[in-house]
Protein backbone atom coordinates (compact mmCIF):
# COMPACT_ATOMS: atom_id res chain seq x y z
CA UNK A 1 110.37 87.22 -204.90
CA UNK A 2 114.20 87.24 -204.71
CA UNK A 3 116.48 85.90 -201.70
CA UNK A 4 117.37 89.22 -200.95
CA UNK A 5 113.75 89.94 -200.08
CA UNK A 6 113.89 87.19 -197.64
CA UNK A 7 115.80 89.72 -194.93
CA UNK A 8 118.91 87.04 -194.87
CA UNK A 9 122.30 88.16 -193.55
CA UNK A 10 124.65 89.55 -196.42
CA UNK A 11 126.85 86.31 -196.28
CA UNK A 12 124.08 83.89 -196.73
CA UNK A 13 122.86 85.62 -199.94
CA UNK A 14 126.54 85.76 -201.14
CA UNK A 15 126.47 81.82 -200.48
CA UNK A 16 123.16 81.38 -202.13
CA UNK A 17 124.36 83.28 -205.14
CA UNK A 18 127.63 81.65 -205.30
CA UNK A 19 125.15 78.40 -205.66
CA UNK A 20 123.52 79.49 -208.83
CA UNK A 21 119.96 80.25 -207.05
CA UNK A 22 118.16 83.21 -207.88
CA UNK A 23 114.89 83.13 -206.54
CA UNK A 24 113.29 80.90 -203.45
CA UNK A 25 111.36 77.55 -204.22
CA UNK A 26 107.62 77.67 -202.72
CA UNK A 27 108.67 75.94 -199.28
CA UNK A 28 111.56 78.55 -198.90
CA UNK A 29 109.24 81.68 -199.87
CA UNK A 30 107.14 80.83 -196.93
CA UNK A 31 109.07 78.59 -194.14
CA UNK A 32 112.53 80.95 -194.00
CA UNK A 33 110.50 84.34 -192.79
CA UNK A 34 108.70 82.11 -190.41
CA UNK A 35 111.31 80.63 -189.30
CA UNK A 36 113.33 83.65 -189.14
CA UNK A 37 110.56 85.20 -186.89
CA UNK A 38 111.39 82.01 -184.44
CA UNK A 39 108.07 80.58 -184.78
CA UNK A 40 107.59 76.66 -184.61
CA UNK A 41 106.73 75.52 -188.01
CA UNK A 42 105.06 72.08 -189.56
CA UNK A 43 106.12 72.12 -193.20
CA UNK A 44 104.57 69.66 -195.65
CA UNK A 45 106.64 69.22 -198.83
CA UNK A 46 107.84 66.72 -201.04
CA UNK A 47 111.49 65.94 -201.78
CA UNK A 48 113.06 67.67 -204.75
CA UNK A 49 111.12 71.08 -203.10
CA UNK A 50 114.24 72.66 -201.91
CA UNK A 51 112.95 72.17 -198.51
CA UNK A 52 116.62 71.57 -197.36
CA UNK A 53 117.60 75.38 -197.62
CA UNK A 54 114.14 76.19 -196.09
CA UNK A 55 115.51 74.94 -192.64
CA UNK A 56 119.68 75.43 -193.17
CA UNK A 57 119.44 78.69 -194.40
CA UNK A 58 117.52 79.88 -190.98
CA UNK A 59 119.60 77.54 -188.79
CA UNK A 60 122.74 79.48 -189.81
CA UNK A 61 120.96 82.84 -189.03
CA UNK A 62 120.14 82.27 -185.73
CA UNK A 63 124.16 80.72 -185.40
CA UNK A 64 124.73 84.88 -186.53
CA UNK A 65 123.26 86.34 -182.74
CA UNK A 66 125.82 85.69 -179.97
CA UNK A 67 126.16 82.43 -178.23
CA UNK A 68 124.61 82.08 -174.67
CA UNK A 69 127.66 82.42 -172.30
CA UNK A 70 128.22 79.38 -170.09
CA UNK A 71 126.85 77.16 -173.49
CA UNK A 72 129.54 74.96 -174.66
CA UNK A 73 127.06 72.63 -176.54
CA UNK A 74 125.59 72.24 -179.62
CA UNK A 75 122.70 75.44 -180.66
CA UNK A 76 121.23 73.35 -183.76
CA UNK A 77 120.23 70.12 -183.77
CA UNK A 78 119.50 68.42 -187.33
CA UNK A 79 117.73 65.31 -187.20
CA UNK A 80 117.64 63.07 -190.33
CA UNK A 81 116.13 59.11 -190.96
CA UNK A 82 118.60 58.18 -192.85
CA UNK A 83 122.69 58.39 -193.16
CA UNK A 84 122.35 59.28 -196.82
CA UNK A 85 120.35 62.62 -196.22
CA UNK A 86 121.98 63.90 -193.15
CA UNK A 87 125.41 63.67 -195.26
CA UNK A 88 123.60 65.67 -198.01
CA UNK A 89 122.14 68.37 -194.99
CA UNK A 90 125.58 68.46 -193.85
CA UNK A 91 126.70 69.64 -197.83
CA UNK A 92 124.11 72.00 -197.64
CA UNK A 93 124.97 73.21 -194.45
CA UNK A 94 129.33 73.43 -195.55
CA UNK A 95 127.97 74.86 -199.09
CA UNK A 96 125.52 77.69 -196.82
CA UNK A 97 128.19 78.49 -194.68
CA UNK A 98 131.25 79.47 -197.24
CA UNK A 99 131.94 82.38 -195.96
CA UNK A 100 131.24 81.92 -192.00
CA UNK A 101 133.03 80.52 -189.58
CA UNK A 102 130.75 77.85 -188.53
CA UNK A 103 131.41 74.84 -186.61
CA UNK A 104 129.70 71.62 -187.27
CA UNK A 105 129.62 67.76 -186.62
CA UNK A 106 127.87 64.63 -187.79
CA UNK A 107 127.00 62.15 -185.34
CA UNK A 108 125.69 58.77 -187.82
CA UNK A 109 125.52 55.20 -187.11
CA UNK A 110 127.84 53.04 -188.85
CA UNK A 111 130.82 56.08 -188.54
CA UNK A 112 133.74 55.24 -185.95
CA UNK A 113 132.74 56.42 -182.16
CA UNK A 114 136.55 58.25 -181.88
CA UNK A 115 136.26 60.71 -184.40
CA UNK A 116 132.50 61.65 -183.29
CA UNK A 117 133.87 61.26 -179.44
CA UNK A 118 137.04 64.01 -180.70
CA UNK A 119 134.02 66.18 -182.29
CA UNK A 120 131.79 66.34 -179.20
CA UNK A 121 134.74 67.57 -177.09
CA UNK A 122 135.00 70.82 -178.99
CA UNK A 123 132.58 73.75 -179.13
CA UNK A 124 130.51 72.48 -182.11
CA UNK A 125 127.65 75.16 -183.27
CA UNK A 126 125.55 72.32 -185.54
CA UNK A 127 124.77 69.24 -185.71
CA UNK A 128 123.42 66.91 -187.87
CA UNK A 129 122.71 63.89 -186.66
CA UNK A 130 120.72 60.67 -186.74
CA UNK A 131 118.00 59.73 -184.26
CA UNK A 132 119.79 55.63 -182.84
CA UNK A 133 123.31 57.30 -182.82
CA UNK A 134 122.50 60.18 -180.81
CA UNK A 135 120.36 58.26 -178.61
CA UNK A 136 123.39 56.32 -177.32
CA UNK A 137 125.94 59.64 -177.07
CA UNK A 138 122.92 61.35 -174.76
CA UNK A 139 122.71 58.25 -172.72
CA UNK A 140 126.55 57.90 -172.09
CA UNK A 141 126.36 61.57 -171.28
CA UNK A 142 128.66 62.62 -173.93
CA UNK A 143 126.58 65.34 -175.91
CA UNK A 144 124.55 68.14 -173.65
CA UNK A 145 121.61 69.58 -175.35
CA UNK A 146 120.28 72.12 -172.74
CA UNK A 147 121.74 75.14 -174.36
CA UNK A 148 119.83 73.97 -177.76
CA UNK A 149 118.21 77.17 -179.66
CA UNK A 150 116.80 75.42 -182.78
CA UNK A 151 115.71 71.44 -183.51
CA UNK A 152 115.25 70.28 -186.79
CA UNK A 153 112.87 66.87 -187.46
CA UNK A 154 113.64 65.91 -191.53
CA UNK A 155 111.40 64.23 -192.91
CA UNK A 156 109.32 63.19 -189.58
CA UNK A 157 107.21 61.22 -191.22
CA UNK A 158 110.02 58.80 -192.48
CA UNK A 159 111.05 58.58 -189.14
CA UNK A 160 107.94 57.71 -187.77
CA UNK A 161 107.74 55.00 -190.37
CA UNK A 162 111.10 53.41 -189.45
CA UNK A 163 110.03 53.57 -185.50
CA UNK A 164 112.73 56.27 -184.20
CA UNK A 165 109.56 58.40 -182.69
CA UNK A 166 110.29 57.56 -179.17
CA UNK A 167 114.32 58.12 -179.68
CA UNK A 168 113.14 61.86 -180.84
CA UNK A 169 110.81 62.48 -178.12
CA UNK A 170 114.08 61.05 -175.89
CA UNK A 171 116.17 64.05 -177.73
CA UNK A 172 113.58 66.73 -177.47
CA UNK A 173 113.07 66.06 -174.01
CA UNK A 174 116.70 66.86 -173.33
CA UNK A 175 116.20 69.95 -175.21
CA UNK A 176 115.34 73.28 -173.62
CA UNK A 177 111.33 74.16 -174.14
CA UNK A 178 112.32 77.62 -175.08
CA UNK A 179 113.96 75.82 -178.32
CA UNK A 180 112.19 76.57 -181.94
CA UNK A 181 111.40 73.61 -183.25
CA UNK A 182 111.28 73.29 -187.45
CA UNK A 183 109.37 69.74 -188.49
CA UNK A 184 109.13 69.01 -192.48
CA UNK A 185 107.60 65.86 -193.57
CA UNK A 186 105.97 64.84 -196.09
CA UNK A 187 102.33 63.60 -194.96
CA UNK A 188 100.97 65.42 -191.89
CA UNK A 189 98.30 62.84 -190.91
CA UNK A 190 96.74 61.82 -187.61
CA UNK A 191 100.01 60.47 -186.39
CA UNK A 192 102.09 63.25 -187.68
CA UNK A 193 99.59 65.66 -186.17
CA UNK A 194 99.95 64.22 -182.62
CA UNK A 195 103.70 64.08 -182.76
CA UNK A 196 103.73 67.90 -183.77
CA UNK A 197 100.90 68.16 -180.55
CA UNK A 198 103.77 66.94 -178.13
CA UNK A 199 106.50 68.61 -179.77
CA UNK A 200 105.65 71.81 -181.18
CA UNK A 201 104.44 75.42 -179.56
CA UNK A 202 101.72 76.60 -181.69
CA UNK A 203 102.80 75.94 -185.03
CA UNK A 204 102.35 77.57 -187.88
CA UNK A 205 101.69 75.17 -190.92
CA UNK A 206 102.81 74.88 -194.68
CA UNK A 207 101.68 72.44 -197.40
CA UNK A 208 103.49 72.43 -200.65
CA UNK A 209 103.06 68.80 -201.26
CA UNK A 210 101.15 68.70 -203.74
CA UNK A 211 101.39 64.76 -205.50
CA UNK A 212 101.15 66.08 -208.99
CA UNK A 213 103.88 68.45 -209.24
CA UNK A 214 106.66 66.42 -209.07
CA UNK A 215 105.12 64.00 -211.83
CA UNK A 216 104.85 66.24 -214.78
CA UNK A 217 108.22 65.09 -216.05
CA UNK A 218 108.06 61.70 -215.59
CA UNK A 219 106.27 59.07 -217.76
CA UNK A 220 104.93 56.77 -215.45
CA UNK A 221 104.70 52.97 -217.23
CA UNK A 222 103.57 49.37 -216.24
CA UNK A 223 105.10 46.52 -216.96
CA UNK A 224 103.61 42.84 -216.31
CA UNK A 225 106.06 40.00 -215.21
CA UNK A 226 104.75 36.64 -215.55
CA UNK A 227 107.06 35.48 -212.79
CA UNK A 228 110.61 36.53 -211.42
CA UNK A 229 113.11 35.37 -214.50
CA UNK A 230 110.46 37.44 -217.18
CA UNK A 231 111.08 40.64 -214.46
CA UNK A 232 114.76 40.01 -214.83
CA UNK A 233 114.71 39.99 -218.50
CA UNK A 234 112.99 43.11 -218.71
CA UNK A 235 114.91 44.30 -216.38
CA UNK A 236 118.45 43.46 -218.97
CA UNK A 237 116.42 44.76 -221.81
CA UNK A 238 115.86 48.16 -219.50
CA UNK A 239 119.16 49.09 -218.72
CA UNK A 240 120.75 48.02 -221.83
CA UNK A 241 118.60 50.42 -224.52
CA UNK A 242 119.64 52.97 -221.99
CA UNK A 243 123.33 52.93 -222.47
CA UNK A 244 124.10 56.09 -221.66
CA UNK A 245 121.70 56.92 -219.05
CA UNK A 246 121.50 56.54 -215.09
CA UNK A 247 119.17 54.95 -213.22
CA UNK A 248 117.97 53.35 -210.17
CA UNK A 249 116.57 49.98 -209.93
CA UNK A 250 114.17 49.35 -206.70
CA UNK A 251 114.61 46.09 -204.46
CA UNK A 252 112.20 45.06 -202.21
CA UNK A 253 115.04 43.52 -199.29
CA UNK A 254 118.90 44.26 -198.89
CA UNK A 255 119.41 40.97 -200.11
CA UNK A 256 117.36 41.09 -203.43
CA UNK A 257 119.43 44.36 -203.79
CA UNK A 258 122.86 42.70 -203.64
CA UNK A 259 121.49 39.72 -205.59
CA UNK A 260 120.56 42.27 -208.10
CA UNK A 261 123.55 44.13 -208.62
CA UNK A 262 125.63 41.12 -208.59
CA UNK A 263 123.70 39.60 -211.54
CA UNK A 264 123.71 43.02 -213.48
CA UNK A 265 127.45 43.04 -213.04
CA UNK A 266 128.05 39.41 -214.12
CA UNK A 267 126.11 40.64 -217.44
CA UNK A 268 128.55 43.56 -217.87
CA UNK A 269 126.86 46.41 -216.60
CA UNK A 270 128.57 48.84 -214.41
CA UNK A 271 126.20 48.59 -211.16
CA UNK A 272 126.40 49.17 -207.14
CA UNK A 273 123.80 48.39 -204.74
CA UNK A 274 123.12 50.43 -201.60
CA UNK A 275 121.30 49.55 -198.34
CA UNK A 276 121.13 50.00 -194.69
CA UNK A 277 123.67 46.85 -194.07
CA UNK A 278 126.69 48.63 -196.10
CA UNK A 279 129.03 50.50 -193.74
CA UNK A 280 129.17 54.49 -194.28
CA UNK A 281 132.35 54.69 -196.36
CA UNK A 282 130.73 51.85 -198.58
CA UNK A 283 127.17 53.89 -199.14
CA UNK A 284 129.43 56.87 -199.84
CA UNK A 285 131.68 55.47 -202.15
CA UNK A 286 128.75 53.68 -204.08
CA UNK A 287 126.88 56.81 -204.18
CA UNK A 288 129.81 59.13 -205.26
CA UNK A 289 130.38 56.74 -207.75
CA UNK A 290 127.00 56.98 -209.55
CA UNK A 291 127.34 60.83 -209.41
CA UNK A 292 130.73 60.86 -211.17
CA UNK A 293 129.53 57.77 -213.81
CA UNK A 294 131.60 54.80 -212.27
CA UNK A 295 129.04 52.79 -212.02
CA UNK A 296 125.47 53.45 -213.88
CA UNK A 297 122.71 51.52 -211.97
CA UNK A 298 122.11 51.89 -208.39
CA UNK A 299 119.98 48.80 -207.19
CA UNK A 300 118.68 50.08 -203.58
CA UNK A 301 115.76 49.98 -201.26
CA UNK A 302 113.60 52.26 -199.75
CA UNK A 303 115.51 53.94 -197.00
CA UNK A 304 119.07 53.74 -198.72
CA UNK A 305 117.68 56.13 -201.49
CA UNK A 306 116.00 58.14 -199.29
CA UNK A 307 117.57 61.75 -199.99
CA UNK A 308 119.57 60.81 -203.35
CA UNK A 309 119.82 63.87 -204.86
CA UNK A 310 121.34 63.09 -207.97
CA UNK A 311 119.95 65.51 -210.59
CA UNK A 312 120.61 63.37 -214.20
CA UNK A 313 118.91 60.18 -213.11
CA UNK A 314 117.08 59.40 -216.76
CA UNK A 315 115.25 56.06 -215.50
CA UNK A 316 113.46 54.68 -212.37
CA UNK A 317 112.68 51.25 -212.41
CA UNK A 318 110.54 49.50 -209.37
CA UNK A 319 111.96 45.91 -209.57
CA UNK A 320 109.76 45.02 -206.66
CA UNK A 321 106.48 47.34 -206.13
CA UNK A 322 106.74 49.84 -202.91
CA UNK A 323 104.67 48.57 -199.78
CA UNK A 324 103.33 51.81 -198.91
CA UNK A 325 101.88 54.34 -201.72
CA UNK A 326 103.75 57.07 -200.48
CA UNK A 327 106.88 55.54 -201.34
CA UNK A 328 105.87 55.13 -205.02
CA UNK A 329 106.40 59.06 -205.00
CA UNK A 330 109.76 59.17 -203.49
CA UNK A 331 111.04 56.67 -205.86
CA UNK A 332 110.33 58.06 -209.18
CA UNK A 333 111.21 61.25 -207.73
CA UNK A 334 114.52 60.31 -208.25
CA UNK A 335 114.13 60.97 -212.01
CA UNK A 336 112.81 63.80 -213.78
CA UNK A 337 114.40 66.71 -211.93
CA UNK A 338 115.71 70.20 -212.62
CA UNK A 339 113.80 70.18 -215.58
CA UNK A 340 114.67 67.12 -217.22
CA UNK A 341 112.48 64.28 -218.47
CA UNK A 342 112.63 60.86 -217.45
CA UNK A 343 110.39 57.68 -217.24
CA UNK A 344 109.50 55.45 -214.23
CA UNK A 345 108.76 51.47 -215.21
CA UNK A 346 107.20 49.22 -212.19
CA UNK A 347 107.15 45.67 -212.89
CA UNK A 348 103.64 44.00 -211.59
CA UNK A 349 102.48 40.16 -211.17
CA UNK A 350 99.22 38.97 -211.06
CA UNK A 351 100.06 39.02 -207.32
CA UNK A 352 100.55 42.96 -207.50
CA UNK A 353 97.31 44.64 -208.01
CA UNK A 354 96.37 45.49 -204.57
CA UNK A 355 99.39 47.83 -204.67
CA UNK A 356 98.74 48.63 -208.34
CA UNK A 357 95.51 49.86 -207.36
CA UNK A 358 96.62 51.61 -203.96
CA UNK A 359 99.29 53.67 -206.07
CA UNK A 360 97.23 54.81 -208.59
CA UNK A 361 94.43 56.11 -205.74
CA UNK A 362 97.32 57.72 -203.48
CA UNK A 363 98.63 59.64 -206.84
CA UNK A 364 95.09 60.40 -208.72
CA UNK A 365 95.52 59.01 -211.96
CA UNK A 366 95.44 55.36 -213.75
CA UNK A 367 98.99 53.82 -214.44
CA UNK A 368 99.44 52.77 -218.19
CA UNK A 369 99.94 49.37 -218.91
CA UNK A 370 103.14 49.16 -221.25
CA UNK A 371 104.42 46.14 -223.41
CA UNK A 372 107.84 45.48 -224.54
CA UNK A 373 108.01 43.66 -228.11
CA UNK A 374 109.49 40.09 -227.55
CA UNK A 375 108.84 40.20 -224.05
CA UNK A 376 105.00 40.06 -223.91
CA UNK A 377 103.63 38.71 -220.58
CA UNK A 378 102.03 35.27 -221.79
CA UNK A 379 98.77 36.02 -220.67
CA UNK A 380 96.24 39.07 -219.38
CA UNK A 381 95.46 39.29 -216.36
CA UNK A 382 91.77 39.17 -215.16
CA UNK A 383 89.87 42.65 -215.42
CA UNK A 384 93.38 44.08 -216.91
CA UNK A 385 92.59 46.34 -220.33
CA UNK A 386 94.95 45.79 -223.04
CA UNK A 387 98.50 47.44 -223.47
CA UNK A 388 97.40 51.52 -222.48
CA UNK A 389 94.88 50.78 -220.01
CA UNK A 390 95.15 49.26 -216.20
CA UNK A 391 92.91 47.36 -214.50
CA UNK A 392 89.40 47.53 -213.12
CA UNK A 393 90.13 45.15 -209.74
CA UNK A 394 92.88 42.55 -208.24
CA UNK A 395 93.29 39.19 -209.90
CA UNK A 396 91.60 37.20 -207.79
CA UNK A 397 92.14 33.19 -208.54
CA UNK A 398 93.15 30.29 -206.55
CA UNK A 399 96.60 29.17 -205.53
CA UNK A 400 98.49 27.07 -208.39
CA UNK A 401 100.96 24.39 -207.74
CA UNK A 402 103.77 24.53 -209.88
CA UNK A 403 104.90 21.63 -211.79
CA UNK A 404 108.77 21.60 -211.99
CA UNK A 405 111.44 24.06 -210.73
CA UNK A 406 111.20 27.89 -210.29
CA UNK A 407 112.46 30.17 -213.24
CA UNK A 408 115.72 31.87 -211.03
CA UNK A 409 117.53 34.63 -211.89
CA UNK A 410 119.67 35.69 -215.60
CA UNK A 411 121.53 32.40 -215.35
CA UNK A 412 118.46 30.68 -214.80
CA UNK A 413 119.70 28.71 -211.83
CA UNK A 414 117.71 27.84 -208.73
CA UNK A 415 115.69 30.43 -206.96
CA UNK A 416 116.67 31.71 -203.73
CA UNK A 417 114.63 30.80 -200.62
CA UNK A 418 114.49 34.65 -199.46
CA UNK A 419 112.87 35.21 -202.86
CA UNK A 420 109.25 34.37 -201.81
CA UNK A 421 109.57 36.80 -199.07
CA UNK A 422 109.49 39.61 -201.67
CA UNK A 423 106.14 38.99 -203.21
CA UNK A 424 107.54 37.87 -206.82
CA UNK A 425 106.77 34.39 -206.46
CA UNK A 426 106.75 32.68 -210.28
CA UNK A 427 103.54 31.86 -211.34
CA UNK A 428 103.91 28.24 -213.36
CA UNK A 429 100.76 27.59 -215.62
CA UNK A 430 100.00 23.62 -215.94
CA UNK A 431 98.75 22.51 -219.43
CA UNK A 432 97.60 19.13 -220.58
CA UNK A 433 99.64 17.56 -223.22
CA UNK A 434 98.39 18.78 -225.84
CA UNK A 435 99.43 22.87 -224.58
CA UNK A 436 95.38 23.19 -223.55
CA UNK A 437 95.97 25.28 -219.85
CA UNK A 438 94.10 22.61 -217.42
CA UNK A 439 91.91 24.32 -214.53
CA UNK A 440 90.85 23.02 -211.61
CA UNK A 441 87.40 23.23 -210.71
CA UNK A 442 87.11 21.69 -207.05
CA UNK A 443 87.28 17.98 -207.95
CA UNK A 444 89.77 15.22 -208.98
CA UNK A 445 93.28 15.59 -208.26
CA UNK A 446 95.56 18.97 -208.68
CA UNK A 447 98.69 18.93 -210.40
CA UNK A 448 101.75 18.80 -207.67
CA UNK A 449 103.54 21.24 -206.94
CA UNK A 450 106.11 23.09 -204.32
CA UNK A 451 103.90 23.27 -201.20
CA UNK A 452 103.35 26.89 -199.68
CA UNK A 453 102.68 27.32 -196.32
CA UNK A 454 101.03 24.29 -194.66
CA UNK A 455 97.14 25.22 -193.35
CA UNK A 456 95.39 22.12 -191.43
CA UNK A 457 91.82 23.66 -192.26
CA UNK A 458 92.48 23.68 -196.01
CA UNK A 459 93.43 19.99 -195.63
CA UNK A 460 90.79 19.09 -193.95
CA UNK A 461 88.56 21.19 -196.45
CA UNK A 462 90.31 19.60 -199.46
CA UNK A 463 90.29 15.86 -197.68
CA UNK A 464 86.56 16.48 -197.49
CA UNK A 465 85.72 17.13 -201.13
CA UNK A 466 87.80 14.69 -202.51
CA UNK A 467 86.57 11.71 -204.79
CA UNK A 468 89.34 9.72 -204.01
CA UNK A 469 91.88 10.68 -207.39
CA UNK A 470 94.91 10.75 -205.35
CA UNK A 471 97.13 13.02 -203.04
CA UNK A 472 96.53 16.79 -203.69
CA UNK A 473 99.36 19.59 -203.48
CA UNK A 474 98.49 22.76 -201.56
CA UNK A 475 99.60 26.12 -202.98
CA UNK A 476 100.67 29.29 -200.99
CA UNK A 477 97.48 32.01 -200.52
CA UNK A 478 98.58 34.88 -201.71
């Protein structure tokens, strides 16, 4: 099938041609006709899908049939999670739009109220917008949505996630319920299903999600840290055999991300991080940066990168494994695109294999366990197969105190407090003199260590079986 087949108006094609595309993606094949017929439409697909011009590409149709008289507000409505992806909907929407007269506004936390104030006061055909923003221009009654024809929800299920659900119910209550309504998300699960229940007229529904697709390209490896200073040095060792690459390094917290891209800089590499705290024109800059090869590593989290479409990423590397599964997939999606190759690492502790495991059952397949010469983990894990394998179950061992200071970061220096929040807490192995690893079997006295969190049954547990050997050190559960 060609766009022309797809019954869009003659200026649309000449803007999708003038982009270099020749024939639809999946999602667009089957979401633009529907959504050209103005049916409602839940649209399961994956980033990377081309899902964007699946809902712009109608949006700006239905902006081509006259405008209600007496409606001076916005007819589209474009809701996005994140800053970062309603910036790149508004491209698409500028690039889709060439050669129309088409006007359009952005309404994002974190942009100056004036110039979105100066926007609402003129006739503005789209919008693009993000859920908390908007939210607070409908409550001052500065934006009136009951002439809406068409609502967008990008990437629902990311909003869902983030808790801006009951700010979009807010919006599409102020909407019209003749509106069309256009939801794509990635998941469409029990929650999903009920927001599209409250939300949606009769639906028609498209899944071109499929988890394997988008991994085909990428070489998926494992890489075991024994603590946070061994993840740092593979992380050096990473970016610096890919010289001439990009890539985007994964931090758990905003801090860790800054902390991250502050070290790689002090080491001489040309990095930038990017999270939610950074003001617009920062996340902008930083991003435009990477795309023009200022600055080759991106250290972010998972809702910064969100809708990064930066097609010559060569290397994803999860500094800090994802919390959620899904998430696994949106990062190394990152890499691997338009028909290039690329690989994905994830660092893993013996602390890690919950989510190890919970990856590798979300995406079907067993991660490979990868070793880099010189930088061997000391030991194996428990039920871990050697280097090309992955393991059977979690480590599961007691809490170890740790005798002496934490590794830290490149310099080696202390570690930060806000470290231990991010689930890479050093593991510190004691030995007896002689370099034989000492255990503890239940009895005698424990080697000290920095106490974890305090728990008054374990005391009185431990107080209980003691023989008397001295004061024991408790160790943090993890």
């Amino acid at each position: 099938m060609t766009f022309a087949e797809l019954d869009l108006h003659p200026t649309l094609l000449q803007a999708v041609e003038a982009s270099g595309y020749n024939e639809p993606t999946p999602i667009q094949e089957k979401a633009i006709p529907l959504a050209l017929a103005g049916r409602d439409l839940v649209a399961s697909a994956n980033t990377g899908t081309g899902k964007t011009a699946a809902f712009v590409l109608p949006a700006l149709q239905k902006l081509k049939t006259p405008r209600t008289p007496g409606n001076f507000g916005p007819r589209v409505l474009i809701l996005s999670p994140t800053r970062e992806l309603a910036t790149q909907i508004l491209d698409a929407v500028r690039k889709y739009s060439k050669f129309d007269r088409v006007q359009t506004g952005v309404i994002l936390g974190g942009m100056p109220y004036r110039e979105q104030l100066r926007m609402l006061e003129r006739r503005v055909d789209l919008i693009v917008a993000t859920p908390g923003r908007l939210i607070d221009h409908l409550e001052r009654g500065r934006v009136n949505l009951s002439g809406l024809e068409l609502l967008v929800l990008d990437e629902a299920d990311r909003m869902l996630d983030m808790g801006f659900i009951e700010p979009v119910e807010q919006i599409a209550a102020a909407c019209p319920p003749t509106r069309q309504t256009l939801m794509f998300t990635a998941t469409c699960d029990g929650p999903m299903e009920r927001l599209a229940a409250r939300l949606l007229k009769n639906p028609e529904r498209i899944d071109i999600a499929g988890k394997q697709v988008s991994l085909d390209t990428i070489d998926q490896r494992l890489l075991r840290a024994d603590d946070l200073g061994h993840k740092h040095r593979l992380l050096d060792h990473l970016v610096s055999t890919d010289a001439e690459g990009k890539t985007i390094v994964f931090a758990a917290t905003k801090r860790d991300a800054d902390r991250l891209a502050e070290e790689l800089c002090a080491k001489g590499h040309a990095a930038g991080a990017l999270h939610g705290d950074m003001k617009q024109h920062q996340r902008n800059r930083t991003i435009d940066d990477l795309r023009r090869g200022r600055i080759r590593l991106l250290i972010a989290t998972d809702v910064a990168a969100r809708g990064i479409d930066i097609s010559d990423i060569t290397q994803v590397i999860n500094f800090d494994l994802p919390k959620i599964a899904e998430d696994y997939l949106h990062r190394i999606g990152r890499t691997g695109r338009a028909g290039a190759t690329g690989t994905a690492y994830s660092f893993f502790t013996r602390n890690d294999w919950k989510q190890v495991k919970a990856i590798e059952n979300y995406i079907g397949k067993a991660l490979t366990n990868h070793t880099i010469a010189g930088l061997e983990p000391s030991e194996r894990p428990r039920g871990a197969s050697a280097p090309g394998g992955y393991a059977k179950r979690p480590y599961r061992g007691g809490g170890q105190g740790a005798p002496g200071g934490r590794p830290g970061g490149f310099g080696g220096g202390p570690r930060r407090p806000d470290a231990e929040r991010s689930g890479d807490r050093p593991h510190t192995e004691h030995r007896h003199a002689d370099g034989r690893p000492a255990e503890h079997r239940g009895g005698g006295d424990r080697p000290h260590g920095e106490r974890g969190g305090f728990n008054p049954a374990r005391r009185d547990r431990d107080r209980d079986r003691s023989t008397g050997g001295g004061r024991r050190g408790y160790s943090s559960a993890s």
